[in-house]
PDB file of N, CA and C in Angstrom:
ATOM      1  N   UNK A   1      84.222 125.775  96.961  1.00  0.00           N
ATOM      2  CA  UNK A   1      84.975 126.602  97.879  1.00  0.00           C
ATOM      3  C   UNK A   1      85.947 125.731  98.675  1.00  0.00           C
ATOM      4  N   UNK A   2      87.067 126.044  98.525  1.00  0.00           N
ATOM      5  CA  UNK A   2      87.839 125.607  99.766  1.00  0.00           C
ATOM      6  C   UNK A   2      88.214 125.451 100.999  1.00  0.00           C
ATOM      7  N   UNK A   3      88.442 124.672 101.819  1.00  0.00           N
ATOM      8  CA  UNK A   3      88.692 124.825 103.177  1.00  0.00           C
ATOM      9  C   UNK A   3      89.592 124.067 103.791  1.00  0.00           C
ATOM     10  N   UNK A   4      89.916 125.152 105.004  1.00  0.00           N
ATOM     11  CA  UNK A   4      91.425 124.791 105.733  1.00  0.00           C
ATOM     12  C   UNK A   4      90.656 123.136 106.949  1.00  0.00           C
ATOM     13  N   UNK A   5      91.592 121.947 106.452  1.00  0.00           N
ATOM     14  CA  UNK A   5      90.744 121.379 107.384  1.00  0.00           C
ATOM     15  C   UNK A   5      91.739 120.969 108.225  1.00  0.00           C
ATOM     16  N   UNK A   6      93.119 120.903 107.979  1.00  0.00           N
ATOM     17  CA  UNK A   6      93.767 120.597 109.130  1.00  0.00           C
ATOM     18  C   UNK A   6      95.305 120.445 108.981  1.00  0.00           C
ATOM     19  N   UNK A   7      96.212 120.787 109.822  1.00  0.00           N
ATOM     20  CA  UNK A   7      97.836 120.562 109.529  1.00  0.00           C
ATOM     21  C   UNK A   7      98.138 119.318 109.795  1.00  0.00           C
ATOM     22  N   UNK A   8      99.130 119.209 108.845  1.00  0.00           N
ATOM     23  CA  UNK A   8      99.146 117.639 109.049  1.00  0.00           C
ATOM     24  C   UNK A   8     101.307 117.318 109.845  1.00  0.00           C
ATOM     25  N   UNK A   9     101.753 116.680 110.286  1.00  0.00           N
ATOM     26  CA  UNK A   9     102.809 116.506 110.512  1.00  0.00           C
ATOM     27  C   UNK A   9     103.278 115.237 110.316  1.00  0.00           C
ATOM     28  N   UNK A  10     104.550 114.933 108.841  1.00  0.00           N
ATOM     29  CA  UNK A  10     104.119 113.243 108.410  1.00  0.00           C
ATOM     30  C   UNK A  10     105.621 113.132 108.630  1.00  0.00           C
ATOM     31  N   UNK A  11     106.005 112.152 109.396  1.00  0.00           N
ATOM     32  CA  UNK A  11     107.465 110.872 109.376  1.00  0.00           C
ATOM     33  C   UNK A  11     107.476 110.574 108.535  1.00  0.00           C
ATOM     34  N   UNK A  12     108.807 110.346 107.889  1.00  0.00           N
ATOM     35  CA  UNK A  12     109.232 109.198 106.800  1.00  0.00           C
ATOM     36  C   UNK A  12     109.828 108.385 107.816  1.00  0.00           C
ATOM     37  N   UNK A  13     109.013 107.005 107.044  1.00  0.00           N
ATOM     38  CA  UNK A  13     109.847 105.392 107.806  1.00  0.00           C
ATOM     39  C   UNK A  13     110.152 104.847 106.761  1.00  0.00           C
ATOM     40  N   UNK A  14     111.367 104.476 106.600  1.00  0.00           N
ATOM     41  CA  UNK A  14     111.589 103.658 105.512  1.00  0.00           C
ATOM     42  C   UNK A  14     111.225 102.561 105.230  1.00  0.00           C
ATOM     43  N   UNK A  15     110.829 101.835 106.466  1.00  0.00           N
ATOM     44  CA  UNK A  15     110.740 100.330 106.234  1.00  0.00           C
ATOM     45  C   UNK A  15     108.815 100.183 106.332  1.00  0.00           C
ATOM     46  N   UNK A  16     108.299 101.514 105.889  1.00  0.00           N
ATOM     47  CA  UNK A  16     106.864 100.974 105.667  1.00  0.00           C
ATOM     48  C   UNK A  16     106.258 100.880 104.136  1.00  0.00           C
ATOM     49  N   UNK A  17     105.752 100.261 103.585  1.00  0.00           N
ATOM     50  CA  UNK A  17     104.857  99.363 102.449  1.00  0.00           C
ATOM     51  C   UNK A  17     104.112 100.482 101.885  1.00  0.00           C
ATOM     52  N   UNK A  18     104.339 101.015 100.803  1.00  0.00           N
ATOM     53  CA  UNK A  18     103.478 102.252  99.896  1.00  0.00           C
ATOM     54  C   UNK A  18     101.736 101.867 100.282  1.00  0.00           C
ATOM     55  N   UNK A  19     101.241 102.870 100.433  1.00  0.00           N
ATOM     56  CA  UNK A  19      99.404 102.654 100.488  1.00  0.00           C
ATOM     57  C   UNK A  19      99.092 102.327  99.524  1.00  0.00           C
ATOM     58  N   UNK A  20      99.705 103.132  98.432  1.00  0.00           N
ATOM     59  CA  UNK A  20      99.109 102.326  96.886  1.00  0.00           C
ATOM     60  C   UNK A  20     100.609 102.821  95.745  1.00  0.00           C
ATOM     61  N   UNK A  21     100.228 103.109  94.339  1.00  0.00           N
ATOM     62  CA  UNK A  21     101.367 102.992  93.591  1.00  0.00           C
ATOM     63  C   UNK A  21     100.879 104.209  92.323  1.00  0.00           C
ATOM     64  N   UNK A  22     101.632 105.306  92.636  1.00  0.00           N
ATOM     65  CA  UNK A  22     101.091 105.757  91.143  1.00  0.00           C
ATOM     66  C   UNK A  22     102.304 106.850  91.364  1.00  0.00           C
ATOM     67  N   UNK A  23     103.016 106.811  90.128  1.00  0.00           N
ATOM     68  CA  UNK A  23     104.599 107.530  89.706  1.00  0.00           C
ATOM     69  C   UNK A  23     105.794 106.987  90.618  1.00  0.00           C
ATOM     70  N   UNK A  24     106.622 108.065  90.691  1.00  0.00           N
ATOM     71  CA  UNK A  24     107.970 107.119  91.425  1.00  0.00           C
ATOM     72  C   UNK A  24     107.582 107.363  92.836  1.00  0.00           C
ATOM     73  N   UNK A  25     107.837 106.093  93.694  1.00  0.00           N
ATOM     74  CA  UNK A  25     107.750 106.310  95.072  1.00  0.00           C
ATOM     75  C   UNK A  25     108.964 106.887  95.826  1.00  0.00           C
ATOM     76  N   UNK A  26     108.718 108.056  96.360  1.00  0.00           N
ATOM     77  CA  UNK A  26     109.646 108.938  97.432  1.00  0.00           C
ATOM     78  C   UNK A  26     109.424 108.244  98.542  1.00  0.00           C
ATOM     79  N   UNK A  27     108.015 108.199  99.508  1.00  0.00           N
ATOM     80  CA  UNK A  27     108.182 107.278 100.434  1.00  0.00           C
ATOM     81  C   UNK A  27     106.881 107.263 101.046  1.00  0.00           C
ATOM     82  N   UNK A  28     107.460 106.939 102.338  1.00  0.00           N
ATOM     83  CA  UNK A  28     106.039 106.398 103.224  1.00  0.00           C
ATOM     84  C   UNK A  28     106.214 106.664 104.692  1.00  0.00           C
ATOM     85  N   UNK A  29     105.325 106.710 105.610  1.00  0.00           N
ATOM     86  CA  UNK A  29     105.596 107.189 106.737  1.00  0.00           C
ATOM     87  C   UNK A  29     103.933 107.436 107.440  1.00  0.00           C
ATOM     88  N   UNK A  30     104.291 107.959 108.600  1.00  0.00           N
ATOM     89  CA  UNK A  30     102.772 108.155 109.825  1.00  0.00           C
ATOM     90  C   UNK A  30     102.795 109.398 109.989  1.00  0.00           C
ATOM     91  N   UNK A  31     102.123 109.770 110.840  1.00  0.00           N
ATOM     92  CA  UNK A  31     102.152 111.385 111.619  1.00  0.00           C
ATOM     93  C   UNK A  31     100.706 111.446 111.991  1.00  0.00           C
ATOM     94  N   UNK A  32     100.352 112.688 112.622  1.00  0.00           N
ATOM     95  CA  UNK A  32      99.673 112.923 112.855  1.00  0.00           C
ATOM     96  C   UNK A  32      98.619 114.146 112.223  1.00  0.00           C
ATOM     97  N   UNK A  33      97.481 114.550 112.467  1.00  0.00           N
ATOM     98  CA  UNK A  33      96.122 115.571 111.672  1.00  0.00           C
ATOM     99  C   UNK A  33      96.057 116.439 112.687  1.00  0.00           C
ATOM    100  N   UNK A  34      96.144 117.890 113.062  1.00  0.00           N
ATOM    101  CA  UNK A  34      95.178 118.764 113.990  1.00  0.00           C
ATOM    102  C   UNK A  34      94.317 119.328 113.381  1.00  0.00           C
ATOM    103  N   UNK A  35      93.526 119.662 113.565  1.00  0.00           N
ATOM    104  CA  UNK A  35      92.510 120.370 112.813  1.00  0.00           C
ATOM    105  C   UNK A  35      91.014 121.406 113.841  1.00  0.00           C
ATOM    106  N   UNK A  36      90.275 121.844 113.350  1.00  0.00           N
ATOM    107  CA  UNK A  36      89.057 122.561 114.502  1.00  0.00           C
ATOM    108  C   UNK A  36      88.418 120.697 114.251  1.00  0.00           C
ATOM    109  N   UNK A  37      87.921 119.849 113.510  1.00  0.00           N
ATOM    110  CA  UNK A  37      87.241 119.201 113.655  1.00  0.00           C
ATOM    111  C   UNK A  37      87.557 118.056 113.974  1.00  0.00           C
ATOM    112  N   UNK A  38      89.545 117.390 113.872  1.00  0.00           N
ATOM    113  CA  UNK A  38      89.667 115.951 113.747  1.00  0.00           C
ATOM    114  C   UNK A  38      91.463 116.361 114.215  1.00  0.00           C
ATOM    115  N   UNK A  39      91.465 115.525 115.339  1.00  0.00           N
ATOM    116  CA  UNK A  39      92.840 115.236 115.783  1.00  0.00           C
ATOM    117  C   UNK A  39      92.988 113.458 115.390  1.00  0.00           C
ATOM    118  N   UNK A  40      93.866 113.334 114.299  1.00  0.00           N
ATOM    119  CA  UNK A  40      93.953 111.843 114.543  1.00  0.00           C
ATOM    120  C   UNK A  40      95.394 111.745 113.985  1.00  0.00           C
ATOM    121  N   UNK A  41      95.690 110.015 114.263  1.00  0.00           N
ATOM    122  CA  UNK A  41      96.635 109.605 113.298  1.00  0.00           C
ATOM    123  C   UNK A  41      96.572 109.335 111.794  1.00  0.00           C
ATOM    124  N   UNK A  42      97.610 109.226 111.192  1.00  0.00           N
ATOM    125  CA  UNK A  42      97.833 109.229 109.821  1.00  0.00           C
ATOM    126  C   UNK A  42      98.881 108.321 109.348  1.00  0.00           C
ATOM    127  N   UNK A  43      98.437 107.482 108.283  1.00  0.00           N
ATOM    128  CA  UNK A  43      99.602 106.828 107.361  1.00  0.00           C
ATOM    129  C   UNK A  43      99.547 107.506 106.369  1.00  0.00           C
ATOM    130  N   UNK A  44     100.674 107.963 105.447  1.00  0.00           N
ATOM    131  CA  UNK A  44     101.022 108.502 103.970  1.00  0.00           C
ATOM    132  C   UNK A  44     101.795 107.552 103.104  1.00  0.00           C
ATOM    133  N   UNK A  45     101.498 108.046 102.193  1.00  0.00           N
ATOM    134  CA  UNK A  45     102.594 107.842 101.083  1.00  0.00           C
ATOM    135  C   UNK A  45     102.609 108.823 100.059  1.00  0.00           C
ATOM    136  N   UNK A  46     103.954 108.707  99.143  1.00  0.00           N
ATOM    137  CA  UNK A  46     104.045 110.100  98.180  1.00  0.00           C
ATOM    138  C   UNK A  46     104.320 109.498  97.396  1.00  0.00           C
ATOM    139  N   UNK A  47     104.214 109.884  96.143  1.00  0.00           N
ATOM    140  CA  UNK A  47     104.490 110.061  94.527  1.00  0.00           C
ATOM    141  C   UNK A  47     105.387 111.037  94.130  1.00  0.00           C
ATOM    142  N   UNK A  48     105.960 111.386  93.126  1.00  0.00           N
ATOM    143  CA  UNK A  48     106.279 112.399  92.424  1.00  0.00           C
ATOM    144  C   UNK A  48     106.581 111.968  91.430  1.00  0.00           C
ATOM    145  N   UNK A  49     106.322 113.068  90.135  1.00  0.00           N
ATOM    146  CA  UNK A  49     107.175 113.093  89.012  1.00  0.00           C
ATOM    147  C   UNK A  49     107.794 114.136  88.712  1.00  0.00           C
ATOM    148  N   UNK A  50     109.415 113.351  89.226  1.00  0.00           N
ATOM    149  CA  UNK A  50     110.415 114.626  89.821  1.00  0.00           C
ATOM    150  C   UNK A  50     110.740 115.696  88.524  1.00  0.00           C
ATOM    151  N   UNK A  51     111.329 116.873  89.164  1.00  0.00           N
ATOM    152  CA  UNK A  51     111.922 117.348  88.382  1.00  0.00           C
ATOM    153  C   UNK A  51     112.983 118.447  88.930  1.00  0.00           C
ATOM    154  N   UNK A  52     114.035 119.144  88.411  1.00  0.00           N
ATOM    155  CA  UNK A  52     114.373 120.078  89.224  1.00  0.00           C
ATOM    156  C   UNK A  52     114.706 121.040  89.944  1.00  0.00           C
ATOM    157  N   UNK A  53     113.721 121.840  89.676  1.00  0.00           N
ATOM    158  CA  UNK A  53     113.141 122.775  90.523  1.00  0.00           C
ATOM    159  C   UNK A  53     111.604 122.777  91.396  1.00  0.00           C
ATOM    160  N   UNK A  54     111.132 122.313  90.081  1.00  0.00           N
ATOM    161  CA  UNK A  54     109.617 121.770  90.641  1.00  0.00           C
ATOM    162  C   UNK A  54     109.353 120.425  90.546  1.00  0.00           C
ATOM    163  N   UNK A  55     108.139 119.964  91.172  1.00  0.00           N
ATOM    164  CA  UNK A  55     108.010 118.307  90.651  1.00  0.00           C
ATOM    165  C   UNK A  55     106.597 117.810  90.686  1.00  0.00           C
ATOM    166  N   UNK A  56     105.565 117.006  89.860  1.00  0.00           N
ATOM    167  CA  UNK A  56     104.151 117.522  90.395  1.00  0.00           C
ATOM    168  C   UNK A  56     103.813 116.493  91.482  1.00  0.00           C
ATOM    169  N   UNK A  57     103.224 115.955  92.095  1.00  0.00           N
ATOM    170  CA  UNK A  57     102.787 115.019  93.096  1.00  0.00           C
ATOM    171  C   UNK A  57     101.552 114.342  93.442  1.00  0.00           C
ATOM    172  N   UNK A  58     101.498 113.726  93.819  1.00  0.00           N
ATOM    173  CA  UNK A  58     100.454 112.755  94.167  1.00  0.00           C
ATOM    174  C   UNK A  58     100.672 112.203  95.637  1.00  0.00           C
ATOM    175  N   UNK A  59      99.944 113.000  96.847  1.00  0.00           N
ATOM    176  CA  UNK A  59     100.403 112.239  98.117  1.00  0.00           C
ATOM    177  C   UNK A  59      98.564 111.191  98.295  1.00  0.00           C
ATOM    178  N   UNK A  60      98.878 109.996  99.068  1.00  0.00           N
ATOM    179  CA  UNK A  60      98.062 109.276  99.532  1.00  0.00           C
ATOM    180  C   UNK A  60      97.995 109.686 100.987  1.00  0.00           C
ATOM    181  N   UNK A  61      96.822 109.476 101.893  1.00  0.00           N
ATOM    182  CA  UNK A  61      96.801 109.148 102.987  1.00  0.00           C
ATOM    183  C   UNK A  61      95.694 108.650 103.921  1.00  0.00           C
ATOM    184  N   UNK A  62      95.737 108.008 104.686  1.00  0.00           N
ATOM    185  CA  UNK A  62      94.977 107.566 105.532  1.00  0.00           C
ATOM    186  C   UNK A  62      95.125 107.977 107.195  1.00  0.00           C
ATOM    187  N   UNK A  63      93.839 108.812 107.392  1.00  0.00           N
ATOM    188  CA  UNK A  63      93.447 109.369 108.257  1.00  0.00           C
ATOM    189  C   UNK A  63      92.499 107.994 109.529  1.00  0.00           C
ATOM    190  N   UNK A  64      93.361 107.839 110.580  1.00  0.00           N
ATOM    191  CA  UNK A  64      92.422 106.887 111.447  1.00  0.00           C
ATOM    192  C   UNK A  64      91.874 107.860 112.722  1.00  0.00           C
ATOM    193  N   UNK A  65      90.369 107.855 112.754  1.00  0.00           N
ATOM    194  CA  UNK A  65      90.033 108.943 114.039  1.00  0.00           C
ATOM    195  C   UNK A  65      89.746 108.001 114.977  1.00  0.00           C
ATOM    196  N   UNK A  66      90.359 109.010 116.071  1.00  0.00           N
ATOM    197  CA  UNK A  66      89.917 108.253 117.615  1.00  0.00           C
ATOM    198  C   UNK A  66      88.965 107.160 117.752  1.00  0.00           C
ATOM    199  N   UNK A  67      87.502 107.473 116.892  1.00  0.00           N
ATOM    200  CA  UNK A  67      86.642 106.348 117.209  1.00  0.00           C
ATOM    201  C   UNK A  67      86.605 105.496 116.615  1.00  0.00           C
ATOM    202  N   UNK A  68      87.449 105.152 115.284  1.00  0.00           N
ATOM    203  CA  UNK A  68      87.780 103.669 114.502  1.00  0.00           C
ATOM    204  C   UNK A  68      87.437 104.449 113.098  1.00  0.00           C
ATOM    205  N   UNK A  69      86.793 105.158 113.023  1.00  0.00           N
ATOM    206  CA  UNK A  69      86.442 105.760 110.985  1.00  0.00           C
ATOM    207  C   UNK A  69      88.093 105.473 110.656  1.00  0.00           C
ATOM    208  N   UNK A  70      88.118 105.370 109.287  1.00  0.00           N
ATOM    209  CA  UNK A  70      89.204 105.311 108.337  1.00  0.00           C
ATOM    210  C   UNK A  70      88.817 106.065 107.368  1.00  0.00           C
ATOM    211  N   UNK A  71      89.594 107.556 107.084  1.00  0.00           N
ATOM    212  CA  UNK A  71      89.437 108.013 106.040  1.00  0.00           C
ATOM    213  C   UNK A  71      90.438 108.496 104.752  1.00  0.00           C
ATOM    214  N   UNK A  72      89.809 107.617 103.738  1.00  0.00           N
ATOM    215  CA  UNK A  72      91.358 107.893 102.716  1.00  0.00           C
ATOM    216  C   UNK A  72      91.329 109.015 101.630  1.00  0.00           C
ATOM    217  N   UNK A  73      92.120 109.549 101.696  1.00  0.00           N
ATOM    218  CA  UNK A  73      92.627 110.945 100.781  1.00  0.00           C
ATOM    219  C   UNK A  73      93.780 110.495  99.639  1.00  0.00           C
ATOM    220  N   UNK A  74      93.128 111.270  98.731  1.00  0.00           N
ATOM    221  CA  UNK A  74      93.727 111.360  97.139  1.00  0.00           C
ATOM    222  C   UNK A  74      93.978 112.812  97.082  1.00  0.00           C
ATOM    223  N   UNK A  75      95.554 113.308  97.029  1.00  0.00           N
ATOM    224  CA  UNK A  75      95.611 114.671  96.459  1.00  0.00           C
ATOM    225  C   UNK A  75      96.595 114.881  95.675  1.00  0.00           C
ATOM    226  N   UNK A  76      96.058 115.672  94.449  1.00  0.00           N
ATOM    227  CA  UNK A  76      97.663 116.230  93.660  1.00  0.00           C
ATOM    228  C   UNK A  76      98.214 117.424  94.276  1.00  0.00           C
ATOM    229  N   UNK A  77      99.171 117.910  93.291  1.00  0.00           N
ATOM    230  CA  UNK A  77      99.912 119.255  94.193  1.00  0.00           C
ATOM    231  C   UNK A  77     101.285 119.094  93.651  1.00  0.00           C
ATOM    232  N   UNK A  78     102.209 119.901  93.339  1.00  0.00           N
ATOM    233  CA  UNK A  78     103.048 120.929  93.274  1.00  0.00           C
ATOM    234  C   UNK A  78     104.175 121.027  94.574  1.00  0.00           C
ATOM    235  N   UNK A  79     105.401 120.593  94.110  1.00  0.00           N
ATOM    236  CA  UNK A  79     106.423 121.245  95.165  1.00  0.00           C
ATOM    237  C   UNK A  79     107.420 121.930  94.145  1.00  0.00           C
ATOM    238  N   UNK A  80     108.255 122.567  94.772  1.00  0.00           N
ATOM    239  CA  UNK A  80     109.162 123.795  94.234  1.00  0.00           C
ATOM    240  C   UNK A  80     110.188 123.896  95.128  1.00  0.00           C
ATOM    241  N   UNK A  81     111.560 124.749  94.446  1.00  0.00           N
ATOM    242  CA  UNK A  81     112.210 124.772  95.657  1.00  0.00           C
ATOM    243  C   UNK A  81     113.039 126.280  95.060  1.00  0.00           C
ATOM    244  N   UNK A  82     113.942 126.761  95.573  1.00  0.00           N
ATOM    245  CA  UNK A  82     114.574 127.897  94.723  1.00  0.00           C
ATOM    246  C   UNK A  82     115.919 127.998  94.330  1.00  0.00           C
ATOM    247  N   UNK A  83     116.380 126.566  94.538  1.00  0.00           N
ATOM    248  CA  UNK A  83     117.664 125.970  93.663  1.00  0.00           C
ATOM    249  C   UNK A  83     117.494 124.706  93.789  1.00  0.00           C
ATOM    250  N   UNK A  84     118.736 124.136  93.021  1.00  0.00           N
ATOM    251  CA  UNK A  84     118.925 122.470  93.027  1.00  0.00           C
ATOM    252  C   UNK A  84     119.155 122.638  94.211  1.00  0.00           C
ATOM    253  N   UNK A  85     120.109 123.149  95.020  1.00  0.00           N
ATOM    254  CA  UNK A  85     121.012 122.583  96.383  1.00  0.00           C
ATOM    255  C   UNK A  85     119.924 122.751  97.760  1.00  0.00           C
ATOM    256  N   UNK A  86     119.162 123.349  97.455  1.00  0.00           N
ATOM    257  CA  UNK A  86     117.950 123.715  98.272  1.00  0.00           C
ATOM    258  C   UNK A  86     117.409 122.084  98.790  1.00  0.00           C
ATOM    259  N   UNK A  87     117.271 121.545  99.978  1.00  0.00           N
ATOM    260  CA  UNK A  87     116.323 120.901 100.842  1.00  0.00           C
ATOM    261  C   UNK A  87     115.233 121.209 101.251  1.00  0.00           C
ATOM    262  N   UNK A  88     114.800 122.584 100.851  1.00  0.00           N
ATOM    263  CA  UNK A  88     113.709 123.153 101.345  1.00  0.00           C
ATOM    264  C   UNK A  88     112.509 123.087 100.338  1.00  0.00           C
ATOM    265  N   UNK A  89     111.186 122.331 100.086  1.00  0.00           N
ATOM    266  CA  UNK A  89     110.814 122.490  98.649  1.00  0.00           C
ATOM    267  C   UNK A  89     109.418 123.328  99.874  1.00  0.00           C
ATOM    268  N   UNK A  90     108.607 124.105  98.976  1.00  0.00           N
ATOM    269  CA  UNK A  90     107.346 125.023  99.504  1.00  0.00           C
ATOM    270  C   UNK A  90     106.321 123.983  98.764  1.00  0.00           C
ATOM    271  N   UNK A  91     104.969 123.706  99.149  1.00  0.00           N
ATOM    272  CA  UNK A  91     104.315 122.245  98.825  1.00  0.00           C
ATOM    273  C   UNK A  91     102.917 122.659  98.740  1.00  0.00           C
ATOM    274  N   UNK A  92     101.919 122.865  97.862  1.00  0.00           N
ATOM    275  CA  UNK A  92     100.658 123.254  97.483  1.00  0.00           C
ATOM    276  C   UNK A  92     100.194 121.764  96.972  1.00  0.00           C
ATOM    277  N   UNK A  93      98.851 121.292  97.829  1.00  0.00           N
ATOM    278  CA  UNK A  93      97.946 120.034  97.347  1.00  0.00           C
ATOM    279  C   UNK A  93      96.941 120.270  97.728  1.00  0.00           C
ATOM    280  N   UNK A  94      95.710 119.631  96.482  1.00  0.00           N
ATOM    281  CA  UNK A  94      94.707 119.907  97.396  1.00  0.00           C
ATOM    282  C   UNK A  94      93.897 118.636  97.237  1.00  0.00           C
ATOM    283  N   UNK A  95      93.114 118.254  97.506  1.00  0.00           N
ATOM    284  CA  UNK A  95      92.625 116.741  97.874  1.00  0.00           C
ATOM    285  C   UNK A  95      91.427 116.835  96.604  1.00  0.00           C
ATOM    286  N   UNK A  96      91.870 115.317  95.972  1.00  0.00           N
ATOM    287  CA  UNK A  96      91.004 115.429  94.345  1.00  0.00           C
ATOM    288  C   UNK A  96      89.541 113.997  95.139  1.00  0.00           C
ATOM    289  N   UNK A  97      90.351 113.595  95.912  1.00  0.00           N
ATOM    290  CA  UNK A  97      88.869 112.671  96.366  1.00  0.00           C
ATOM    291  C   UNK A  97      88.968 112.102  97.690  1.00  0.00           C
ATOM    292  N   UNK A  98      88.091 111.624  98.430  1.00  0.00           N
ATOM    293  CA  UNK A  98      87.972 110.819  99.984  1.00  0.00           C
ATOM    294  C   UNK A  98      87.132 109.820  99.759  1.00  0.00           C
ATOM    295  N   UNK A  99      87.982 109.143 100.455  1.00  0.00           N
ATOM    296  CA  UNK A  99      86.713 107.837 100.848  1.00  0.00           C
ATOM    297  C   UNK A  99      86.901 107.628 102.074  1.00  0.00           C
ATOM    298  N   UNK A 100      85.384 107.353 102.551  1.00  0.00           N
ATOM    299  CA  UNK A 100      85.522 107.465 104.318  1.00  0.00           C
ATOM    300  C   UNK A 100      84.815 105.753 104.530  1.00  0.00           C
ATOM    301  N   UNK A 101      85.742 105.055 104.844  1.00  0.00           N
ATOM    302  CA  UNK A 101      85.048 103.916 105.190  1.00  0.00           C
ATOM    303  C   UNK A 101      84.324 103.599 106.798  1.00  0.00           C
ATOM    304  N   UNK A 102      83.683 103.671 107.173  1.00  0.00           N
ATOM    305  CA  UNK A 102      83.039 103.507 108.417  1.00  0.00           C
ATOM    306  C   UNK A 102      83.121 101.927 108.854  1.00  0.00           C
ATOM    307  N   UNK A 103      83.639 101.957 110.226  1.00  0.00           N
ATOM    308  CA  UNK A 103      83.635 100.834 110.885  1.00  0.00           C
ATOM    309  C   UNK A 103      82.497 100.318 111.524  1.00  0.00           C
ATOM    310  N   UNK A 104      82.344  98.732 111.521  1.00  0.00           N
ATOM    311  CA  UNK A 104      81.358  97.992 112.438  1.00  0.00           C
ATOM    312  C   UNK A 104      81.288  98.505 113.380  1.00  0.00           C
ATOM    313  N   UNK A 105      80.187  98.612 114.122  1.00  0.00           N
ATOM    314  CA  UNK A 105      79.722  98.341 115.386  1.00  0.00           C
ATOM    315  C   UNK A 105      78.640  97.826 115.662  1.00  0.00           C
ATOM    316  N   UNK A 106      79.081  96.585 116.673  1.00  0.00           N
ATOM    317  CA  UNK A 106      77.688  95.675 117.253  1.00  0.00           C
ATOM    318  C   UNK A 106      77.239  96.499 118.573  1.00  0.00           C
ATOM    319  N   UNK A 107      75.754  96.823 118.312  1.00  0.00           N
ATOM    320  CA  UNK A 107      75.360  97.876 119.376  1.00  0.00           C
ATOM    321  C   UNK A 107      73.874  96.427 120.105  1.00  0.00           C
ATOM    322  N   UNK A 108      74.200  95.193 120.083  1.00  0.00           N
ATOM    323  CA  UNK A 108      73.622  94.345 120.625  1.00  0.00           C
ATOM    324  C   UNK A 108      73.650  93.094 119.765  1.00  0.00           C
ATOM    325  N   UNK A 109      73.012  91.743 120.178  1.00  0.00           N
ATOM    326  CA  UNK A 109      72.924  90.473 119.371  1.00  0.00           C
ATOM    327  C   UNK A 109      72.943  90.734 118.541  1.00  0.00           C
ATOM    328  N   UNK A 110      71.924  91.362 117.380  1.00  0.00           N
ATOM    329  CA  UNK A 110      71.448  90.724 116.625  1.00  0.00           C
ATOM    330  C   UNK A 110      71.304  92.108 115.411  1.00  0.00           C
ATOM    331  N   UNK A 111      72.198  93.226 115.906  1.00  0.00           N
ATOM    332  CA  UNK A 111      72.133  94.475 114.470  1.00  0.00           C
ATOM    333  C   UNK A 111      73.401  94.933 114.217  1.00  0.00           C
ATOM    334  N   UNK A 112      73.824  95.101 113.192  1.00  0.00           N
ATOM    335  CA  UNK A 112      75.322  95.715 113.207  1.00  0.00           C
ATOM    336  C   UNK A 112      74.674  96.954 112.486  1.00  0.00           C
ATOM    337  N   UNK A 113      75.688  98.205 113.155  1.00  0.00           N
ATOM    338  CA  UNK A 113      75.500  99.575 112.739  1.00  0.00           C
ATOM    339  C   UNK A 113      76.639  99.711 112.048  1.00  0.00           C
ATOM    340  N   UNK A 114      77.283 100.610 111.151  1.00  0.00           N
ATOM    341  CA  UNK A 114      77.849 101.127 110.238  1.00  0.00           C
ATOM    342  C   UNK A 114      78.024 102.794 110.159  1.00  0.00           C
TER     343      UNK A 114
END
């Protein structure tokens, strides 16, 4: 079953370093997640294999929450638009995997929690 987990709002920066590499790189950029469960920041990057009207995609991203978790997202998806001259493309993805890496914490001498 699916679920709505959160809107996302992503910058393009030009001068930032792809997260990883898979088809032609469109770009890269930050923004931010709202969601009912997770307000955080975000790094992206995109893929496509353009075409033109539609094009299929591959966005990356990395989700950092308030308390240090890092969580990374793999999704394909679909953009479209309803001419060439169109700037406007409509954008369906849905996330094919996560990895949530959990950060250290020393909660005294001698134990690290995870």
């Amino acid at each position: 079953m699916l679920a709505h987990l959160f809107e996302a709002e992503l910058v393009y920066r030009s001068e930032m370093e792809p997260l990883t590499r898979e088809g032609e790189l469109i770009g890269s950029g930050d923004g931010s997640v709202v969601g009912v469960a997770i307000a955080s920041a975000l790094a992206w990057t995109l893929f496509e294999r353009p075409g033109k009207l539609s094009c299929a995609m591959n966005p990356v991203a990395v989700i950092e929450t308030e308390d240090g978790a890092r969580v990374r997202l793999y999704a394909r998806g679909f953009a479209r638009r309803s001419d060439e001259a169109s700037r406007i493309w409509t954008v369906d993805a849905a996330a094919r995997r996560a990895r949530y890496q959990a950060y250290l914490v020393k909660d005294d001498a001698s134990r690290i929690q995870r």
